[in-house]
C-alpha atoms as a PDB file:
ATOM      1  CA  UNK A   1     -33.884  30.869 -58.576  1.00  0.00           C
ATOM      2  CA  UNK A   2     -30.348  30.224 -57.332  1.00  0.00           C
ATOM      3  CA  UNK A   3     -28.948  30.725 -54.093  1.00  0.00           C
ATOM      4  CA  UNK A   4     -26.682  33.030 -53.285  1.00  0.00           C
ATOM      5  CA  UNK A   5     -22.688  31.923 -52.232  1.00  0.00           C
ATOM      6  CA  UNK A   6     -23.030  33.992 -49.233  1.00  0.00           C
ATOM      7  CA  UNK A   7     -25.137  31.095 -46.749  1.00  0.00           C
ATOM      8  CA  UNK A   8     -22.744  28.786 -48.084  1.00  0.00           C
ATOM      9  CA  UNK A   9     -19.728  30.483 -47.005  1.00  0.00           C
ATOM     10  CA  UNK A  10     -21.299  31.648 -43.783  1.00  0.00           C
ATOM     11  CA  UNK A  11     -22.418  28.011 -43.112  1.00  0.00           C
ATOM     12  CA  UNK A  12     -18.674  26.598 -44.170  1.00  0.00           C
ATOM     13  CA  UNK A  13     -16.923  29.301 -41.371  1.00  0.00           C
ATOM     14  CA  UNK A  14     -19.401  28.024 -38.652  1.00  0.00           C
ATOM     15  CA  UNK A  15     -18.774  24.504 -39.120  1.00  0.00           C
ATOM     16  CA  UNK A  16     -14.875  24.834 -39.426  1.00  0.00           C
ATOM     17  CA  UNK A  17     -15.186  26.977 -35.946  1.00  0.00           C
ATOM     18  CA  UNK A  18     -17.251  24.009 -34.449  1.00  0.00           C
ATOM     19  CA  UNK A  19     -14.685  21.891 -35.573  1.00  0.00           C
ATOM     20  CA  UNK A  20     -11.940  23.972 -34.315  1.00  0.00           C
ATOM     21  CA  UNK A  21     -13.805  23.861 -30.687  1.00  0.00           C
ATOM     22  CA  UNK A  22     -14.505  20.327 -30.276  1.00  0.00           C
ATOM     23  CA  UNK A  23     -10.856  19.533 -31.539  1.00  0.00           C
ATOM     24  CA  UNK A  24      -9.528  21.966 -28.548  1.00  0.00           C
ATOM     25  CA  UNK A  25     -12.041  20.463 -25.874  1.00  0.00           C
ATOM     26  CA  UNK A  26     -10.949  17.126 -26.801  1.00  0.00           C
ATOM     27  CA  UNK A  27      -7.208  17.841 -26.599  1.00  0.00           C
ATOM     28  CA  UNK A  28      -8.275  19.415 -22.997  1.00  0.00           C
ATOM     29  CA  UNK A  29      -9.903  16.096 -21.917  1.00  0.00           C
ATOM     30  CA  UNK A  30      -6.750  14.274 -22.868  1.00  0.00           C
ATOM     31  CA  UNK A  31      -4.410  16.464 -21.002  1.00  0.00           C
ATOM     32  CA  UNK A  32      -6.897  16.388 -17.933  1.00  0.00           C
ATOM     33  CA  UNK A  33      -6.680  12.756 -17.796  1.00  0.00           C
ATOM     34  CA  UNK A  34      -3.242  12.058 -18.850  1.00  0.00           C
ATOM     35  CA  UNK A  35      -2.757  14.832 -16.155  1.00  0.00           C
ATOM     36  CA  UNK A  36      -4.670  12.912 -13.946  1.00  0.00           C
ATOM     37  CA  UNK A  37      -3.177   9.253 -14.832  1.00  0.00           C
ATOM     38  CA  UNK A  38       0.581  11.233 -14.020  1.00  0.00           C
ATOM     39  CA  UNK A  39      -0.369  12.359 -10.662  1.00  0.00           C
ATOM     40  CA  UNK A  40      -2.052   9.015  -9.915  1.00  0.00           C
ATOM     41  CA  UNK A  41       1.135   7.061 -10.072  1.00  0.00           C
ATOM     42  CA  UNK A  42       3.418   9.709  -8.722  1.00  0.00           C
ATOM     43  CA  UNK A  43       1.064   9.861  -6.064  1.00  0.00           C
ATOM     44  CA  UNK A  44       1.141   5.494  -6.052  1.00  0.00           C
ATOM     45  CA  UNK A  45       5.291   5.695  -6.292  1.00  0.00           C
ATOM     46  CA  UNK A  46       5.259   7.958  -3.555  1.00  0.00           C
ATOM     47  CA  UNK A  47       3.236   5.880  -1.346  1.00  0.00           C
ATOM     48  CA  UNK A  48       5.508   2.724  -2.260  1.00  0.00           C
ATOM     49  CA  UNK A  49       8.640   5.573  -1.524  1.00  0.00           C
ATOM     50  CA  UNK A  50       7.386   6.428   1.859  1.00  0.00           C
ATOM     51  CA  UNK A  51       4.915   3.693   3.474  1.00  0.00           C
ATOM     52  CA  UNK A  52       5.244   0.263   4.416  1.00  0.00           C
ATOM     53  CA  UNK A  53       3.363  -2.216   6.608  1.00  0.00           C
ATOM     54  CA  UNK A  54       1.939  -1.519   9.520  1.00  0.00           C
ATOM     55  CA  UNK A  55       2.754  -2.621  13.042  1.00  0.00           C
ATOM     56  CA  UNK A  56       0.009  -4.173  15.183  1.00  0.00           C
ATOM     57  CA  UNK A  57      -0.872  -2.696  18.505  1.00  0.00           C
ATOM     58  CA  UNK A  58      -0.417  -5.493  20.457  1.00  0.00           C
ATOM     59  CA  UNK A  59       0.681  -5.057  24.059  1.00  0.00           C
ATOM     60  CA  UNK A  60       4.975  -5.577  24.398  1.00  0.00           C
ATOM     61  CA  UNK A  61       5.655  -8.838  25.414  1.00  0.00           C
ATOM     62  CA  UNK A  62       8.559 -10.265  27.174  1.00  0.00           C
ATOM     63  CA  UNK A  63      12.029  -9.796  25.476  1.00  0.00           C
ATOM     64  CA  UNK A  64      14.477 -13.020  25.933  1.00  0.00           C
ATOM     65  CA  UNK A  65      17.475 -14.425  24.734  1.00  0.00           C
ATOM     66  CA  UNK A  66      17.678 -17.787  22.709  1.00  0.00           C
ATOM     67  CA  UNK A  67      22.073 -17.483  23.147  1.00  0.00           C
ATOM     68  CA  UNK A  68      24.117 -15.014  22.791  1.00  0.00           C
ATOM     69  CA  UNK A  69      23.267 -14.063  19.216  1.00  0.00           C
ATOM     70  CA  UNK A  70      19.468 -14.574  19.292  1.00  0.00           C
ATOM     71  CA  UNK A  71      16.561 -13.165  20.557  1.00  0.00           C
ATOM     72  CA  UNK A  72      13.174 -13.488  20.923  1.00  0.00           C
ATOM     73  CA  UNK A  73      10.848 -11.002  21.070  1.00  0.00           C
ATOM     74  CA  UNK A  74       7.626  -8.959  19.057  1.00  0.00           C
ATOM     75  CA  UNK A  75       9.107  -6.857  16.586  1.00  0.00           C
ATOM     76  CA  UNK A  76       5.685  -5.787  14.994  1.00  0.00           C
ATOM     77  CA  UNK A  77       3.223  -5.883  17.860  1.00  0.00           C
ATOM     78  CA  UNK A  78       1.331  -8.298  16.166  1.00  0.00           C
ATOM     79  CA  UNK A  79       0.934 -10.817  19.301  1.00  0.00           C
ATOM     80  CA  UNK A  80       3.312 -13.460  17.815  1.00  0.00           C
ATOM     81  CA  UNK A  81       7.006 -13.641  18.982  1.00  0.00           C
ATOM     82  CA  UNK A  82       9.925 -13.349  16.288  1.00  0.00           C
ATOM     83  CA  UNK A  83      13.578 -14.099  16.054  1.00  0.00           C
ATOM     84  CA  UNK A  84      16.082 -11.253  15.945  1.00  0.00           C
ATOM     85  CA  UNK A  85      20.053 -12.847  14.486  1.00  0.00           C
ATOM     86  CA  UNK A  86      23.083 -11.557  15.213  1.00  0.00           C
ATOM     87  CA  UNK A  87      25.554 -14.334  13.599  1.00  0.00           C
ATOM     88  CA  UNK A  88      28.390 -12.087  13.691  1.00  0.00           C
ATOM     89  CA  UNK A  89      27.336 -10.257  16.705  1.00  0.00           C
ATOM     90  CA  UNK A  90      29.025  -7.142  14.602  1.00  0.00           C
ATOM     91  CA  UNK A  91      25.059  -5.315  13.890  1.00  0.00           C
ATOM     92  CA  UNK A  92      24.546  -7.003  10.558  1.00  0.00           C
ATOM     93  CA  UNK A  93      21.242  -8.596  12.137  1.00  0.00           C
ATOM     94  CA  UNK A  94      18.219  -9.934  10.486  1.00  0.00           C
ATOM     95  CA  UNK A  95      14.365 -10.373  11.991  1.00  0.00           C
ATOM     96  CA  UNK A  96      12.463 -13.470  11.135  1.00  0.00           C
ATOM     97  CA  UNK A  97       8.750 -12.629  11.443  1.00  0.00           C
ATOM     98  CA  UNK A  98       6.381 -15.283  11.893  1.00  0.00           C
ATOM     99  CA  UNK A  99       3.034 -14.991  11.316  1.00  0.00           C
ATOM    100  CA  UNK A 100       0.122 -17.608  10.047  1.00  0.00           C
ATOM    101  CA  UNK A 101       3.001 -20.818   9.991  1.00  0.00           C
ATOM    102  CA  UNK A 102       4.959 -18.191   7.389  1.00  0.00           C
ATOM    103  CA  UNK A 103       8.470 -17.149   7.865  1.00  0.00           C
ATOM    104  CA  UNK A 104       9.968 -13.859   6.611  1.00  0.00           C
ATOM    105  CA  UNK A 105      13.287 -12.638   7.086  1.00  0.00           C
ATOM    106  CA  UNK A 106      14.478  -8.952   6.904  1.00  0.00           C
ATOM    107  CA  UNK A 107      18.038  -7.694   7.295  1.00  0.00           C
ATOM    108  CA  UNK A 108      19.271  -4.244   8.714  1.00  0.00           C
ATOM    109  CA  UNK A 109      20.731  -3.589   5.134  1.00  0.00           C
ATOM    110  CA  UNK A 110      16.672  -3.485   3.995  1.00  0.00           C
ATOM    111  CA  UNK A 111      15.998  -1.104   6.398  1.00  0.00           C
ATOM    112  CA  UNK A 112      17.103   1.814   4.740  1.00  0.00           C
ATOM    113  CA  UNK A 113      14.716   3.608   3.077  1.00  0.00           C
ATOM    114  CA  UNK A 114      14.584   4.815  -0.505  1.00  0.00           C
ATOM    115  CA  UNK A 115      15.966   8.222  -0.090  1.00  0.00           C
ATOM    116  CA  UNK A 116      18.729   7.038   2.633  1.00  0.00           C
ATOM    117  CA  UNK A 117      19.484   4.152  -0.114  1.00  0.00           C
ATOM    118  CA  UNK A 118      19.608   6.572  -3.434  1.00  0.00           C
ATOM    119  CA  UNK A 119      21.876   9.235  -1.026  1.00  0.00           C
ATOM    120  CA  UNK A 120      24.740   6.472  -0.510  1.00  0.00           C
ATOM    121  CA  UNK A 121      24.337   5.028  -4.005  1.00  0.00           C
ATOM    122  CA  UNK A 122      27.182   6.657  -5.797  1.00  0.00           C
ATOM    123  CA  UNK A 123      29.590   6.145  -2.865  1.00  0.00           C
ATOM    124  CA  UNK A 124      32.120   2.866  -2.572  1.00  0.00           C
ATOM    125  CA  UNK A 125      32.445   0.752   0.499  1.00  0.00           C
ATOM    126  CA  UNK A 126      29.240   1.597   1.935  1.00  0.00           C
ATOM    127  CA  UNK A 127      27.496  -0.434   5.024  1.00  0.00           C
ATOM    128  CA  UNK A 128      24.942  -0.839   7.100  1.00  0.00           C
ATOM    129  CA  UNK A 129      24.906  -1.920  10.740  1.00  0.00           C
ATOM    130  CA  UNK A 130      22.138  -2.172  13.166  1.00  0.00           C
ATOM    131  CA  UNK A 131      20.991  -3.370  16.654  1.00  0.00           C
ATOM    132  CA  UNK A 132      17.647  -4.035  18.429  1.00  0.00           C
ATOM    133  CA  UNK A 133      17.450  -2.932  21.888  1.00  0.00           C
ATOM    134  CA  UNK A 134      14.311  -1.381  24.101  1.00  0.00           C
ATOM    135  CA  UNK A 135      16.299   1.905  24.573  1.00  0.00           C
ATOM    136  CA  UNK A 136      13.656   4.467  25.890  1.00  0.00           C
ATOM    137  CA  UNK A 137      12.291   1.595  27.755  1.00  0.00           C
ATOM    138  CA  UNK A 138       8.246   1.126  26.464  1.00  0.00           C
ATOM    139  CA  UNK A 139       8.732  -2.619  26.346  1.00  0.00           C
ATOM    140  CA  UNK A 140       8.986  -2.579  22.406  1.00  0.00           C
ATOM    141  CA  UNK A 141      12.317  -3.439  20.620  1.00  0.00           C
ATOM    142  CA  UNK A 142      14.009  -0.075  18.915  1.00  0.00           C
ATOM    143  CA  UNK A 143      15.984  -0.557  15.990  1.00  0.00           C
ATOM    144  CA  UNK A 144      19.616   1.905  15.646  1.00  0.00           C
ATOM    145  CA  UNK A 145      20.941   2.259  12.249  1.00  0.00           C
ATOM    146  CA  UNK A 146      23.957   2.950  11.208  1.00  0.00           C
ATOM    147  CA  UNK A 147      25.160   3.306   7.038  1.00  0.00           C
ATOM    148  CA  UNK A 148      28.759   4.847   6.661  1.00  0.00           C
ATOM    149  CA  UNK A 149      31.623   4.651   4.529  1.00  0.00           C
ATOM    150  CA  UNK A 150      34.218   1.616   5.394  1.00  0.00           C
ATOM    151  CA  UNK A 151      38.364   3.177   6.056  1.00  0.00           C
ATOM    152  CA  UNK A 152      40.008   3.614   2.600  1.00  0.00           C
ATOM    153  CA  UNK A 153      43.999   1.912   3.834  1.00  0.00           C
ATOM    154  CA  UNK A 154      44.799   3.328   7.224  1.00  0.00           C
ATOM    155  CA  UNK A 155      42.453   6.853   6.340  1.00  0.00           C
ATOM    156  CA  UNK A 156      38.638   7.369   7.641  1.00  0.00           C
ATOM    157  CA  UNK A 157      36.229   8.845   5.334  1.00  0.00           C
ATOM    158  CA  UNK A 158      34.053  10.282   7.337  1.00  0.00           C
ATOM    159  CA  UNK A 159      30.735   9.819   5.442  1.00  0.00           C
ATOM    160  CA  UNK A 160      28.005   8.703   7.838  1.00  0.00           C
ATOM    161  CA  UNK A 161      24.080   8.586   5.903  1.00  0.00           C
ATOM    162  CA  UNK A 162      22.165   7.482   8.374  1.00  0.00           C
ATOM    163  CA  UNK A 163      22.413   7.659  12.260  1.00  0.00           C
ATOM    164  CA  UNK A 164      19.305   6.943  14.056  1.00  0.00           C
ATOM    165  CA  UNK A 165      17.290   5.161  16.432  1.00  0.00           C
ATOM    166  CA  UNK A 166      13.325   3.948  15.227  1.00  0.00           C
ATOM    167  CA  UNK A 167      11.584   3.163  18.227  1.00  0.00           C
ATOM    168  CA  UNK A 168       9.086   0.131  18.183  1.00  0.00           C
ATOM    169  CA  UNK A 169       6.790  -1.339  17.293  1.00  0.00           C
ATOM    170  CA  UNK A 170       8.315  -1.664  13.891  1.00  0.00           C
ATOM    171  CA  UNK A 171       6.247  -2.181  10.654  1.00  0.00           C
ATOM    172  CA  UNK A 172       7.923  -5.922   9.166  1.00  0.00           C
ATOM    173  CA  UNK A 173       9.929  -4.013   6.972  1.00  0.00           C
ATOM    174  CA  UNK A 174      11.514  -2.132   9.890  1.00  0.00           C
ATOM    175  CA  UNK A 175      10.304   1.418   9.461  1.00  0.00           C
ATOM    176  CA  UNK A 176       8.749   3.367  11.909  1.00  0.00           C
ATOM    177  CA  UNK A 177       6.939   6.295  12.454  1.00  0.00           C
ATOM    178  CA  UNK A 178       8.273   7.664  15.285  1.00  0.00           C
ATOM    179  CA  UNK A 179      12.155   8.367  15.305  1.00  0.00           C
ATOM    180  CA  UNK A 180      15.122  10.116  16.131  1.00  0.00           C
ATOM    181  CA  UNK A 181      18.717  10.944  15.724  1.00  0.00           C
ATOM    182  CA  UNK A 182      21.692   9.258  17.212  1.00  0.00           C
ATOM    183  CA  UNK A 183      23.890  12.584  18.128  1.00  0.00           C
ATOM    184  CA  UNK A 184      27.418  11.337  17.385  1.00  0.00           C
ATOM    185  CA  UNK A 185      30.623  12.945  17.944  1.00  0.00           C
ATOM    186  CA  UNK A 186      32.103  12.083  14.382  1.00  0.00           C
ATOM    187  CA  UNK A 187      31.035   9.966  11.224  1.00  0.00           C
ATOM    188  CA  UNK A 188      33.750   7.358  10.805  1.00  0.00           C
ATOM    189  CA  UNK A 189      32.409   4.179   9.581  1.00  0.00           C
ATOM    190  CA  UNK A 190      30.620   2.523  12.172  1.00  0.00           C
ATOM    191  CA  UNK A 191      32.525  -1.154  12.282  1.00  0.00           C
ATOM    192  CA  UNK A 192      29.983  -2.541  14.712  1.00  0.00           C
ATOM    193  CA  UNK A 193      26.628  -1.808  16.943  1.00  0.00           C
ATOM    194  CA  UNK A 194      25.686  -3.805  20.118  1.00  0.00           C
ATOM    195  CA  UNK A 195      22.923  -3.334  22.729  1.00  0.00           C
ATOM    196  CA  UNK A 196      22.911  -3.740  26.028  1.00  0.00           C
ATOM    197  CA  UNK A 197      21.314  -3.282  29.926  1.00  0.00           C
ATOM    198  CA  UNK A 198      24.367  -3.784  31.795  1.00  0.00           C
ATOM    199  CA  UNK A 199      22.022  -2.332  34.486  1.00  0.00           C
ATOM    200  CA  UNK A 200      19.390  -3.975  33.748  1.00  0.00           C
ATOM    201  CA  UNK A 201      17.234  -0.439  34.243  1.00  0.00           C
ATOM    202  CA  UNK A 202      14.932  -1.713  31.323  1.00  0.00           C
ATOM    203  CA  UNK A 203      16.567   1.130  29.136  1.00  0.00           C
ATOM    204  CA  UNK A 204      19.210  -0.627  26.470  1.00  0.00           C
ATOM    205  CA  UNK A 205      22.917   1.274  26.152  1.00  0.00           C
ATOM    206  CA  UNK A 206      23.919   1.406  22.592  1.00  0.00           C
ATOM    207  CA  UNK A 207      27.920   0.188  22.079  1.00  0.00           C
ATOM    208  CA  UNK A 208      29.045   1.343  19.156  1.00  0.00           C
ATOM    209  CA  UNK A 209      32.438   0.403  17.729  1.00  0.00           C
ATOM    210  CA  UNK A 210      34.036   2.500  15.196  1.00  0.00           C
ATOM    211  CA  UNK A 211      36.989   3.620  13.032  1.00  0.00           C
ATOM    212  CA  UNK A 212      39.666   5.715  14.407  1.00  0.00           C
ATOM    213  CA  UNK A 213      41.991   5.934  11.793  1.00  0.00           C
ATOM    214  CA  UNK A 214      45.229   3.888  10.902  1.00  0.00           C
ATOM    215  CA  UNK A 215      43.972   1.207  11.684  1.00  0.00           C
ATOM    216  CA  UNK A 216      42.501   1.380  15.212  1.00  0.00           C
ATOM    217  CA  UNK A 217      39.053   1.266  16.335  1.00  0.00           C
ATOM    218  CA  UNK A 218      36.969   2.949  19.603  1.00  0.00           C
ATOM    219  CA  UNK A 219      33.977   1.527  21.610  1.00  0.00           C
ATOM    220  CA  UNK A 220      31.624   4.602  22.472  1.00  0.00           C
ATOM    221  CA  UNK A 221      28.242   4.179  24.600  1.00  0.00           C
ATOM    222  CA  UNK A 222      25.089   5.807  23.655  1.00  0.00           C
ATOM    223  CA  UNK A 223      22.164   6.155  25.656  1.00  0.00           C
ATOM    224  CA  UNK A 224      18.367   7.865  25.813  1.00  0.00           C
ATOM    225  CA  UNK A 225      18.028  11.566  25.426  1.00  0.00           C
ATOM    226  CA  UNK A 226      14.631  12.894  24.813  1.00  0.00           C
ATOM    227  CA  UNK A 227      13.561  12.054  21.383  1.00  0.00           C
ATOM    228  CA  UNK A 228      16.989  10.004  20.392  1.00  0.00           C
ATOM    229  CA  UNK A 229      19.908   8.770  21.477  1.00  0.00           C
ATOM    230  CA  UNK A 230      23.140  10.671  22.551  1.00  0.00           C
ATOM    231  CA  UNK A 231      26.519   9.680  21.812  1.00  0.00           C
ATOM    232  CA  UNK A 232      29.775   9.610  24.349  1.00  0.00           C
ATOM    233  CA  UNK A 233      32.931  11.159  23.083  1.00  0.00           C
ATOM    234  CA  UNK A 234      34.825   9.067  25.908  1.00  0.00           C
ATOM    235  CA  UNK A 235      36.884   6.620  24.118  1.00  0.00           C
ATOM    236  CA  UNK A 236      37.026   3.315  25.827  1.00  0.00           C
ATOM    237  CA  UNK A 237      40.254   1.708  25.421  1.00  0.00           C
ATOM    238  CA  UNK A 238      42.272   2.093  22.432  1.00  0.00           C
ATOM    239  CA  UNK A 239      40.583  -1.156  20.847  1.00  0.00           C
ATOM    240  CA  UNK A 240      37.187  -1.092  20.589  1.00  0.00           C
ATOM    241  CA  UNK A 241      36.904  -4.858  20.261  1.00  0.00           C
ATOM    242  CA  UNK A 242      38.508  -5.430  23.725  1.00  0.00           C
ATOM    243  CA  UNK A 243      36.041  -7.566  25.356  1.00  0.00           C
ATOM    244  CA  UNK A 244      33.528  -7.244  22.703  1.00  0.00           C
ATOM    245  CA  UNK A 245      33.298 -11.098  21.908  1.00  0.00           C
ATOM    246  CA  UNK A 246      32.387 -11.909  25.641  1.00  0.00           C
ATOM    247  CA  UNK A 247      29.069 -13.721  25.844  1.00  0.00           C
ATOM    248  CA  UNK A 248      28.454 -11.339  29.033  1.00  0.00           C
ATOM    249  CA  UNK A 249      27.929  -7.995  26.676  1.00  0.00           C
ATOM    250  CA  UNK A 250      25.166  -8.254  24.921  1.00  0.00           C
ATOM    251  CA  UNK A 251      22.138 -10.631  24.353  1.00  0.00           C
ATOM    252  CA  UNK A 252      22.183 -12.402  27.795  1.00  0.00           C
ATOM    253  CA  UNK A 253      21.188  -8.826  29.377  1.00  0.00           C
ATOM    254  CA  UNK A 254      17.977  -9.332  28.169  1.00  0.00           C
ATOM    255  CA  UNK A 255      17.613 -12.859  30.146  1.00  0.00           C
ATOM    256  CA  UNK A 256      17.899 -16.475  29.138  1.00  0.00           C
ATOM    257  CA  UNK A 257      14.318 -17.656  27.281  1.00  0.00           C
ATOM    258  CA  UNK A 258      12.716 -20.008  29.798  1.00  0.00           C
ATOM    259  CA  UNK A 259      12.597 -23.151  26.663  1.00  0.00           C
ATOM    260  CA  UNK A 260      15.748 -22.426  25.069  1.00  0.00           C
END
């Protein structure tokens, strides 16, 4: 007897609908893990955007001067001193960490982070300036950074990225978790950035020297103010680098390193 076409059509459907259904679970597997794989390395960049090495937790130990545009102290708490360079005593200084016999050195201009980096990206004449100095006096070395936008002729261009102070320990690439703003009066490019204890209170002063216009320059002192550093509007003289270059301002505040 033959069969009838009807079980074999009936039979045909199901197995095209089976088809159909592991096809679509499939192409659901895929897009979970390919979903998965994107969010693992967005979630891998963002780390590398926003995290860097750790500081140690060492206790602070004591601060010196090697000369006037060296110092000695530990940057990243990790119980072995470093070198902080100032060869142009303008703020375009560099740490040398030391650790296990191994020397690395990282300047200001690394400090920036990605975002602070990708912000003053499409702008000319850019720079970055920076200074080490125990301003809210914990015994750690704070880093202020400074990246603005050099004079164009005699005319400022007041573009000013980033102002502010990261308060130690610092991680060895110079971040930090805790920091704050540096409240300026205006956001002329920042020629050069100094600390000091003139007082020698244990809290650093923050000289700043920066563009006035046609050609001139200002020295303005910032100091601790809760969670950052405020900014003087006095102007000290009408040249900023009056007196600048003196081996009194600056390093030698911190005192002279006992083998240097």
């Amino acid at each position: 007897m033959s069969l009838s076409p009807a079980p074999k059509q009936s039979t045909l459907a199901v197995e095209l609908a089976s088809l159909r259904r592991r096809r679509t679970r499939r192409r659901r597997r895929l897009g979970t893990a390919a979903g998965a794989g994107l969010v693992g390395v967005a979630g891998g960049l963002w780390l590398l955007l926003v995290t860097g090495p750790e500081p140690g937790d060492h206790a602070p130990m004591a601060i010196c001067a090697v000369d006037s545009k060296s110092l000695r102290a530990d940057v990243d708490a990790d119980g072995q001193l470093d070198e902080i360079r100032d060869q142009g005593r303008d703020g375009t200084n560099s740490v040398v960490f030391r650790r296990d016999g191994h020397r690395t050195t990282v300047g200001v201009g690394e400090a920036r982070g990605f975002w602070q980096k990708l912000r003053g990206l499409p702008k000319e004449d850019m720079a970055t300036r920076g200074t080490f100095g125990d301003f809210d006096g914990d015994g750690y070395l704070d880093l202020a950074l400074f990246y603005s936008q050099r004079d164009e002729g005699d005319a400022t261009r007041d573009n000013m990225v980033v102002h502010e102070v990261r308060y130690g320990p610092l991680a060895r690439d110079l971040s930090s978790d805790r920091t704050g703003p540096i409240r300026m009066g205006g956001s002329a490019f920042v020629f050069a950035v100094r600390a000091t204890d003139t007082d020698h209170d244990g809290r650093a002063e923050l000289q700043i020297v920066q563009s006035g216009g046609d050609g001139t320059t200002y020295r303005h002192i910032g100091r601790q103010d809760g969670g950052g550093l405020s900014v003087s509007d006095d102007k000290t003289g009408s040249d900023g680098w009056s007196g600048w270059s003196g081996p009194k301002l600056g390093r030698l505040d911190f005192g002279a390193c006992a083998d240097r």
